[in-house]
PDB file of N, CA and C in Angstrom:
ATOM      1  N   UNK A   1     -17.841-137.118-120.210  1.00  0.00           N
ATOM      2  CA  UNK A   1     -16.657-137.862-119.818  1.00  0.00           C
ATOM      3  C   UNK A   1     -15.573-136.848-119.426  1.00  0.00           C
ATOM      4  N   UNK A   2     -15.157-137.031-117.918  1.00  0.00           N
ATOM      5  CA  UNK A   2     -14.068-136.089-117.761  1.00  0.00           C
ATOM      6  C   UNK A   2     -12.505-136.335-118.515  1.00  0.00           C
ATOM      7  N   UNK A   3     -11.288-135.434-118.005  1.00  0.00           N
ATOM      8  CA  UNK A   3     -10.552-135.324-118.854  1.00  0.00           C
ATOM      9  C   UNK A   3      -9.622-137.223-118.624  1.00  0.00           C
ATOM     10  N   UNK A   4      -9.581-137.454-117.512  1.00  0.00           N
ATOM     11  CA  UNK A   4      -9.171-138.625-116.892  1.00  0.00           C
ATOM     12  C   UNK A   4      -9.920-139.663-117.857  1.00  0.00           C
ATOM     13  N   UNK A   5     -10.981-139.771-117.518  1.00  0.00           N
ATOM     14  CA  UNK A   5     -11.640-140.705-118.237  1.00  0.00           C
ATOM     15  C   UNK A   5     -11.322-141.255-120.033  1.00  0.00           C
ATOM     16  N   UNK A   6     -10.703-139.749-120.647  1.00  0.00           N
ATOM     17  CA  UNK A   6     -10.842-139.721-121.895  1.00  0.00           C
ATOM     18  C   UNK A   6      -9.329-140.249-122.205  1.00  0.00           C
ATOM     19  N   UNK A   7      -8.285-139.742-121.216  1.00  0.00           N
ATOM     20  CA  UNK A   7      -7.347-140.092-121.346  1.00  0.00           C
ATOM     21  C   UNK A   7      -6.946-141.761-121.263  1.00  0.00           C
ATOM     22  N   UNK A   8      -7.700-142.030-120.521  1.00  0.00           N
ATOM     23  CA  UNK A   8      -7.968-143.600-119.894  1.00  0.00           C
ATOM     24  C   UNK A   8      -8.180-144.639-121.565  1.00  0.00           C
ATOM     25  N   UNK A   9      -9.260-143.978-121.859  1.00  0.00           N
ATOM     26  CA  UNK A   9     -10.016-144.676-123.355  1.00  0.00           C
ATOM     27  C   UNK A   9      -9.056-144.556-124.459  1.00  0.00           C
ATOM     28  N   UNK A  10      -7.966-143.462-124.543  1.00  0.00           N
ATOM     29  CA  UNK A  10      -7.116-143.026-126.025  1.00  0.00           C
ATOM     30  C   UNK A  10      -6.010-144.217-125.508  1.00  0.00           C
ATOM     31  N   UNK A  11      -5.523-144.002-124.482  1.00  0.00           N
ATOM     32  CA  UNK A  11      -4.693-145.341-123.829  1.00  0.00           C
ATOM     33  C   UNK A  11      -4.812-146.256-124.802  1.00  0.00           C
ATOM     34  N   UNK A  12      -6.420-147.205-124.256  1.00  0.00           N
ATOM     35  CA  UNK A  12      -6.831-148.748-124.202  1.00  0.00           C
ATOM     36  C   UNK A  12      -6.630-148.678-125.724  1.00  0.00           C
ATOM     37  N   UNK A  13      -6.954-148.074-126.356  1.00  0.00           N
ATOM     38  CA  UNK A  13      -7.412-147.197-128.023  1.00  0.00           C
ATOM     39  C   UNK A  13      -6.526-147.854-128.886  1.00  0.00           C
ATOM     40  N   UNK A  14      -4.949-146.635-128.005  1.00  0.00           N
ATOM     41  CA  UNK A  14      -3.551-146.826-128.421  1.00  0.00           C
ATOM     42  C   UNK A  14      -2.564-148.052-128.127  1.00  0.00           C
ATOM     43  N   UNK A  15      -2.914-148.768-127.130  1.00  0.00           N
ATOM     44  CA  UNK A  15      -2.035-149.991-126.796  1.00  0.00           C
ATOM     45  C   UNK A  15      -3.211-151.233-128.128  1.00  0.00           C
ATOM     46  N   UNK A  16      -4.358-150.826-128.811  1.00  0.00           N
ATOM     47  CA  UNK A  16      -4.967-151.709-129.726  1.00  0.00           C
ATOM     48  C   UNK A  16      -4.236-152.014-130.416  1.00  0.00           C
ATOM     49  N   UNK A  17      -3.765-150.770-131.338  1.00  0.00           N
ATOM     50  CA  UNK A  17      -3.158-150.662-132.248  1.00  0.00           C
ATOM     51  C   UNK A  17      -2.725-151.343-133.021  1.00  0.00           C
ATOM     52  N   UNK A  18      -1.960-151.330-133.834  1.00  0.00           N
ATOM     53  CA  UNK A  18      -1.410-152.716-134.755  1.00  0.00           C
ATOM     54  C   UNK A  18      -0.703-152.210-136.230  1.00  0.00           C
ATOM     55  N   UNK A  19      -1.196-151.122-136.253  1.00  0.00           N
ATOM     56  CA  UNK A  19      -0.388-150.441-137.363  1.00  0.00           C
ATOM     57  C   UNK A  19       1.287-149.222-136.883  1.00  0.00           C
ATOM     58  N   UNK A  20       2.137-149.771-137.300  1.00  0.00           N
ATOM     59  CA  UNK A  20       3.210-149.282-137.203  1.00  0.00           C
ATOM     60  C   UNK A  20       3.283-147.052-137.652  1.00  0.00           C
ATOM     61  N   UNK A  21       2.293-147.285-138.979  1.00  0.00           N
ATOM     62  CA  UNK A  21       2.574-146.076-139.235  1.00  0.00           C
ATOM     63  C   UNK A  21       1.513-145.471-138.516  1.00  0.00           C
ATOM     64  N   UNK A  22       0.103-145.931-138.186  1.00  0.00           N
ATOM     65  CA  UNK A  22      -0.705-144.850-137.211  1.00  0.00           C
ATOM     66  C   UNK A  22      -0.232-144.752-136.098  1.00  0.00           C
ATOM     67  N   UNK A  23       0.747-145.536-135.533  1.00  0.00           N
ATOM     68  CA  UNK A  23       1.660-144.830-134.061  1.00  0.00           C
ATOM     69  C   UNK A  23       2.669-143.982-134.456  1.00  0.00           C
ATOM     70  N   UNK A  24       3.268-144.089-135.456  1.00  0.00           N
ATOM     71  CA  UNK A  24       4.110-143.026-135.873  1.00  0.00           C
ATOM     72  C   UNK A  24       3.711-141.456-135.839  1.00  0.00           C
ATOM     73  N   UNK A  25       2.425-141.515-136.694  1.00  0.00           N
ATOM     74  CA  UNK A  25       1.581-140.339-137.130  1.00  0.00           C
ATOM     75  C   UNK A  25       1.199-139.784-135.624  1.00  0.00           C
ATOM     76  N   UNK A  26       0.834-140.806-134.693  1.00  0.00           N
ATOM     77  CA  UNK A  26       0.371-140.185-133.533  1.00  0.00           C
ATOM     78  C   UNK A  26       1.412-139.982-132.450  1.00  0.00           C
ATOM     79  N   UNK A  27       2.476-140.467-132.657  1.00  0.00           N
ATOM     80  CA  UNK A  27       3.840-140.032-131.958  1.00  0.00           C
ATOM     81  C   UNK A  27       4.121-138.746-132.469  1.00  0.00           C
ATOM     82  N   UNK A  28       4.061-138.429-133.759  1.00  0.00           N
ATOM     83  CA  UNK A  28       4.310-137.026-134.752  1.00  0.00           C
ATOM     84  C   UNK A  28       3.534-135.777-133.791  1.00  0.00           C
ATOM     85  N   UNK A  29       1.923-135.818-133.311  1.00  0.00           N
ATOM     86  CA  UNK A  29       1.112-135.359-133.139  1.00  0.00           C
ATOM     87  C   UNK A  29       1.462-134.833-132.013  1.00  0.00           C
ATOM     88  N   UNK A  30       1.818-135.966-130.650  1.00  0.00           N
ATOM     89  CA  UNK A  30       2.134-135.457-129.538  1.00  0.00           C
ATOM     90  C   UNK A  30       3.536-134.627-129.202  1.00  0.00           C
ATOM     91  N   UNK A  31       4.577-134.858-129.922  1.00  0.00           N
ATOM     92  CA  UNK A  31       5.760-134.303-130.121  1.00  0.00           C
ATOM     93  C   UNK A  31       5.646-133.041-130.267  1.00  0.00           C
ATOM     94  N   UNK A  32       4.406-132.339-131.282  1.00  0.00           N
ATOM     95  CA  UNK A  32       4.156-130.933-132.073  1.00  0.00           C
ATOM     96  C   UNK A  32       3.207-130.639-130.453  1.00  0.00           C
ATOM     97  N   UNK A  33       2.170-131.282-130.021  1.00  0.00           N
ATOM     98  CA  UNK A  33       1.407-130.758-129.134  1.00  0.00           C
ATOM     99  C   UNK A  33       2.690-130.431-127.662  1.00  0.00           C
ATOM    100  N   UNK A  34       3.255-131.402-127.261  1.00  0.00           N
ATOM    101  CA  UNK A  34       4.422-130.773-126.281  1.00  0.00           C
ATOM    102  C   UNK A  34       5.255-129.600-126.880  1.00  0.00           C
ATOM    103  N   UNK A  35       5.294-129.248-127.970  1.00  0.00           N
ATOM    104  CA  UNK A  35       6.539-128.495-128.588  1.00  0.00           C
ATOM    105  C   UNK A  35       5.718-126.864-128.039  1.00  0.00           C
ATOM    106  N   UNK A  36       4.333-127.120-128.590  1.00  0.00           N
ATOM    107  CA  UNK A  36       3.475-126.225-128.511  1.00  0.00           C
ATOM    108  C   UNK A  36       3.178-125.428-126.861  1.00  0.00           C
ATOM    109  N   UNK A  37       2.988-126.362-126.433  1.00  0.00           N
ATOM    110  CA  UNK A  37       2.689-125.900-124.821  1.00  0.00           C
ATOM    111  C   UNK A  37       3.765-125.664-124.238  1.00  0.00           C
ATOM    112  N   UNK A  38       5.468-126.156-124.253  1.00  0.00           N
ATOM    113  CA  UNK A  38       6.345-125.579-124.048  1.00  0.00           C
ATOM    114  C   UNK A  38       6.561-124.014-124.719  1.00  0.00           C
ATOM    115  N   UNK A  39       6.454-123.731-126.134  1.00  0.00           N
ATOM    116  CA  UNK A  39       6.897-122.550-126.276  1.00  0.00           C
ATOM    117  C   UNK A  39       5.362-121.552-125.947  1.00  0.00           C
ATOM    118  N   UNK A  40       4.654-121.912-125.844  1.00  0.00           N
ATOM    119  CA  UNK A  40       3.055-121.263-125.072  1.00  0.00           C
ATOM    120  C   UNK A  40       3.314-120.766-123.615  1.00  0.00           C
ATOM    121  N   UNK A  41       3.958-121.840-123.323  1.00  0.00           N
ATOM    122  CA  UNK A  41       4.426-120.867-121.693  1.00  0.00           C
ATOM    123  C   UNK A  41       5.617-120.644-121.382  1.00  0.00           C
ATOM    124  N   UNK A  42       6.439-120.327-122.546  1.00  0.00           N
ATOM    125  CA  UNK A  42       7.630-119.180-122.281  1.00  0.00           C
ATOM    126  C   UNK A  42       7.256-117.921-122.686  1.00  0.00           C
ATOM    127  N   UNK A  43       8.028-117.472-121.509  1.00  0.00           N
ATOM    128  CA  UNK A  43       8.063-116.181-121.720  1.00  0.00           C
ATOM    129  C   UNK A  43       9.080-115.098-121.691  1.00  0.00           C
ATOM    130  N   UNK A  44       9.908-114.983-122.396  1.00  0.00           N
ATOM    131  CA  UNK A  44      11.776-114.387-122.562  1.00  0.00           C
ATOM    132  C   UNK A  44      11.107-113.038-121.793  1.00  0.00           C
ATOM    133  N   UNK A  45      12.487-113.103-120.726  1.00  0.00           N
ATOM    134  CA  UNK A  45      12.208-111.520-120.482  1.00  0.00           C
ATOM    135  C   UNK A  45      12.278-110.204-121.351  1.00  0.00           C
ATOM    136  N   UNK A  46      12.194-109.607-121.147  1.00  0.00           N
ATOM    137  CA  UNK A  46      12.477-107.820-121.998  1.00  0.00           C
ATOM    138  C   UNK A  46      13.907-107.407-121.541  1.00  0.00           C
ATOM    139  N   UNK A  47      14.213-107.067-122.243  1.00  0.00           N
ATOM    140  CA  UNK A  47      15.752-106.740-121.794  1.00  0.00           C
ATOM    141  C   UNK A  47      15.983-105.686-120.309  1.00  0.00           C
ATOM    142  N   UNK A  48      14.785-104.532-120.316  1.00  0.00           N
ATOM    143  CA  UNK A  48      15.112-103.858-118.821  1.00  0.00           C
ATOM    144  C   UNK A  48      14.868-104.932-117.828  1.00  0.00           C
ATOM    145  N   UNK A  49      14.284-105.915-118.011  1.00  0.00           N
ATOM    146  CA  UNK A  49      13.938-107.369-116.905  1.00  0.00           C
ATOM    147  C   UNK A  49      15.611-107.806-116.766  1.00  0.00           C
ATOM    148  N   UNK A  50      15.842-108.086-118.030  1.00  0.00           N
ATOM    149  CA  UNK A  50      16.958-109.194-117.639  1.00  0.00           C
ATOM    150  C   UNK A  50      18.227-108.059-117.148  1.00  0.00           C
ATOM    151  N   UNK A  51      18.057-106.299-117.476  1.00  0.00           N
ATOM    152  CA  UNK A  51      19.224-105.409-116.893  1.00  0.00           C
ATOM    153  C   UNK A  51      18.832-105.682-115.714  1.00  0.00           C
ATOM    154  N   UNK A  52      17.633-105.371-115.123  1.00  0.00           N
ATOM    155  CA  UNK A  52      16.754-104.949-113.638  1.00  0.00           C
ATOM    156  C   UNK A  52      17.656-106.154-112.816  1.00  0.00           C
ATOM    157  N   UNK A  53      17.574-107.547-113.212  1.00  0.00           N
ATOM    158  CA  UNK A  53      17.962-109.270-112.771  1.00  0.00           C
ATOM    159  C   UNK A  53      19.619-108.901-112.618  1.00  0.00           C
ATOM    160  N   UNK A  54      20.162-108.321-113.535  1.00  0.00           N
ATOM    161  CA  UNK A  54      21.815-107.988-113.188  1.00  0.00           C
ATOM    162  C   UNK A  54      22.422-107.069-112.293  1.00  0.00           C
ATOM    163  N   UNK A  55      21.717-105.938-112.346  1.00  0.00           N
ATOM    164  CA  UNK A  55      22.172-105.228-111.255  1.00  0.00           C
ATOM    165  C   UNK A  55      21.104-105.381-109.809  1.00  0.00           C
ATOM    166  N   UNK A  56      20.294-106.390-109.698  1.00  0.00           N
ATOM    167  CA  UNK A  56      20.352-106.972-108.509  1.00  0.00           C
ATOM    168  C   UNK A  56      21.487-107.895-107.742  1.00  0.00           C
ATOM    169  N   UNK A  57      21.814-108.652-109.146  1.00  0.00           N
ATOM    170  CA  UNK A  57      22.436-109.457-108.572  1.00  0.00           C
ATOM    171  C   UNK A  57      23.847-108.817-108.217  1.00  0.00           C
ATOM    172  N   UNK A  58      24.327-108.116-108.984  1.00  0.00           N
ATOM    173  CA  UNK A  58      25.253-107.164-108.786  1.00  0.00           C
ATOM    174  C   UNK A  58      25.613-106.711-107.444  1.00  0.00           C
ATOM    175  N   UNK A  59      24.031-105.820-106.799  1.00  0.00           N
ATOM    176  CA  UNK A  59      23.883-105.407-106.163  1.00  0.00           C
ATOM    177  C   UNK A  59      23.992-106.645-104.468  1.00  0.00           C
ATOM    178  N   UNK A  60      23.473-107.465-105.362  1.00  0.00           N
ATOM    179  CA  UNK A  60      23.847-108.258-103.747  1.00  0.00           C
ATOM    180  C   UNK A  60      25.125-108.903-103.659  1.00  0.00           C
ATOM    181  N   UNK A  61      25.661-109.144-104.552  1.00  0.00           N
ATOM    182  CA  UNK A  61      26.891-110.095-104.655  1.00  0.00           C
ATOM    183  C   UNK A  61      28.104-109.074-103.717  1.00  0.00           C
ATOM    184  N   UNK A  62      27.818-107.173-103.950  1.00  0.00           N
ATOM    185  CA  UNK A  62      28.678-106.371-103.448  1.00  0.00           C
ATOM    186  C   UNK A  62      28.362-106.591-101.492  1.00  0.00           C
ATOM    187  N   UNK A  63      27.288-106.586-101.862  1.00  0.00           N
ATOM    188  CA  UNK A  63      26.343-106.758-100.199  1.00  0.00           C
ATOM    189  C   UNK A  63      26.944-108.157 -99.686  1.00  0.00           C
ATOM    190  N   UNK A  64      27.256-109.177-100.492  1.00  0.00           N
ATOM    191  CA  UNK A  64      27.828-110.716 -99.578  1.00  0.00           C
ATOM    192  C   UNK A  64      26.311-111.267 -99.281  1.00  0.00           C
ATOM    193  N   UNK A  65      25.096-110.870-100.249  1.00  0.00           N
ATOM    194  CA  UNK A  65      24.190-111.961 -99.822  1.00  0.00           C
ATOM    195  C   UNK A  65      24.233-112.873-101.238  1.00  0.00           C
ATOM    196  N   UNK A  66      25.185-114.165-101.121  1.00  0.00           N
ATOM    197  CA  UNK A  66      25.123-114.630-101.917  1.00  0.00           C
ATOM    198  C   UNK A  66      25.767-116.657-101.756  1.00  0.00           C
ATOM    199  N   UNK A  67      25.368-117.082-101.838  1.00  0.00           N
ATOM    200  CA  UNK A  67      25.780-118.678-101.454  1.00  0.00           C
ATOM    201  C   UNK A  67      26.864-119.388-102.583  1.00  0.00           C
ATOM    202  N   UNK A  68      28.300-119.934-101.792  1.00  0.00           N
ATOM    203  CA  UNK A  68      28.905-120.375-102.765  1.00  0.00           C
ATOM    204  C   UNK A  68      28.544-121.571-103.135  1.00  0.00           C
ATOM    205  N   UNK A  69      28.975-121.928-104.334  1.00  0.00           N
ATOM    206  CA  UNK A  69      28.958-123.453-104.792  1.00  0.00           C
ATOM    207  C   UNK A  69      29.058-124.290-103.837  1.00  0.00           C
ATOM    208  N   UNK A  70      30.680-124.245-103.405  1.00  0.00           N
ATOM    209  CA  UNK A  70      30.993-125.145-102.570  1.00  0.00           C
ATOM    210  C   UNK A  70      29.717-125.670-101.460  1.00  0.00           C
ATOM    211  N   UNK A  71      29.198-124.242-100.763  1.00  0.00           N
ATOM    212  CA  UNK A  71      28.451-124.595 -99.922  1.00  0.00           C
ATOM    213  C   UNK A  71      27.300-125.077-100.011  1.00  0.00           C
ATOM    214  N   UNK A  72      26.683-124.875-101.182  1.00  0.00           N
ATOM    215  CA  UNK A  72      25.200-125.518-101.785  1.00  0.00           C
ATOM    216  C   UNK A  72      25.674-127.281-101.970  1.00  0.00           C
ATOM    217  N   UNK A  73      26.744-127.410-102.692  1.00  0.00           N
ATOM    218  CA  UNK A  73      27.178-128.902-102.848  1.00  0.00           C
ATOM    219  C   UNK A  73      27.366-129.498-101.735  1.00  0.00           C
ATOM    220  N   UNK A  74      28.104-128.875-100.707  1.00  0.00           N
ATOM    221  CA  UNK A  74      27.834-129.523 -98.855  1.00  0.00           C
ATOM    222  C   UNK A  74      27.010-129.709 -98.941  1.00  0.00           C
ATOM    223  N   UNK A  75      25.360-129.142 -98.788  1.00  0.00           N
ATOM    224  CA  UNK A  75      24.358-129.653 -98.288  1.00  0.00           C
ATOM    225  C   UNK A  75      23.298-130.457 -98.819  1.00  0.00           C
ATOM    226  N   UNK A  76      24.186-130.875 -99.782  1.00  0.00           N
ATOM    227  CA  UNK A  76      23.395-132.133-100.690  1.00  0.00           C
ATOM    228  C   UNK A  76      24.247-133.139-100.765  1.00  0.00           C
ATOM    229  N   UNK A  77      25.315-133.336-100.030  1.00  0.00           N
ATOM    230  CA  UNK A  77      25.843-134.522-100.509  1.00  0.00           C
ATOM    231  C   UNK A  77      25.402-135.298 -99.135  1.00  0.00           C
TER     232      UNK A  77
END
């Protein structure tokens, strides 16, 4: 059974249900499993990353390659 399929069946499974506290417990479950895969794919830079990120920006802001507010908000309204 592919991953679709399985997801399909925990669904039909979960809308059965009828007990208040086994949706709780399994609301508990998915909360910890998102918590998990969010901090799984962070990744904080190293501090010479986040110096390297400042004096780029540094570096261009002196250069004028840089977009103001104002003008980003023009082109979305």
């Amino acid at each position: 059974m592919d991953l679709e399929a399985r997801k399909i069946e925990f669904i039909k499974d979960f809308l059965q249900l009828q007990s208040e506290e086994a949706i709780s417990r399994l609301e508990k479950v998915l909360k910890k499993e998102k918590k998990n895969v969010i901090e799984k794919d962070f990744n904080p830079m190293t501090q010479k990353e986040l110096d390297q990120r400042i004096d780029q920006s540094e570096e261009d802001f002196k250069n004028n390659r840089f977009k103001k507010t104002s003008d980003l908000l023009s082109k979305y309204k």
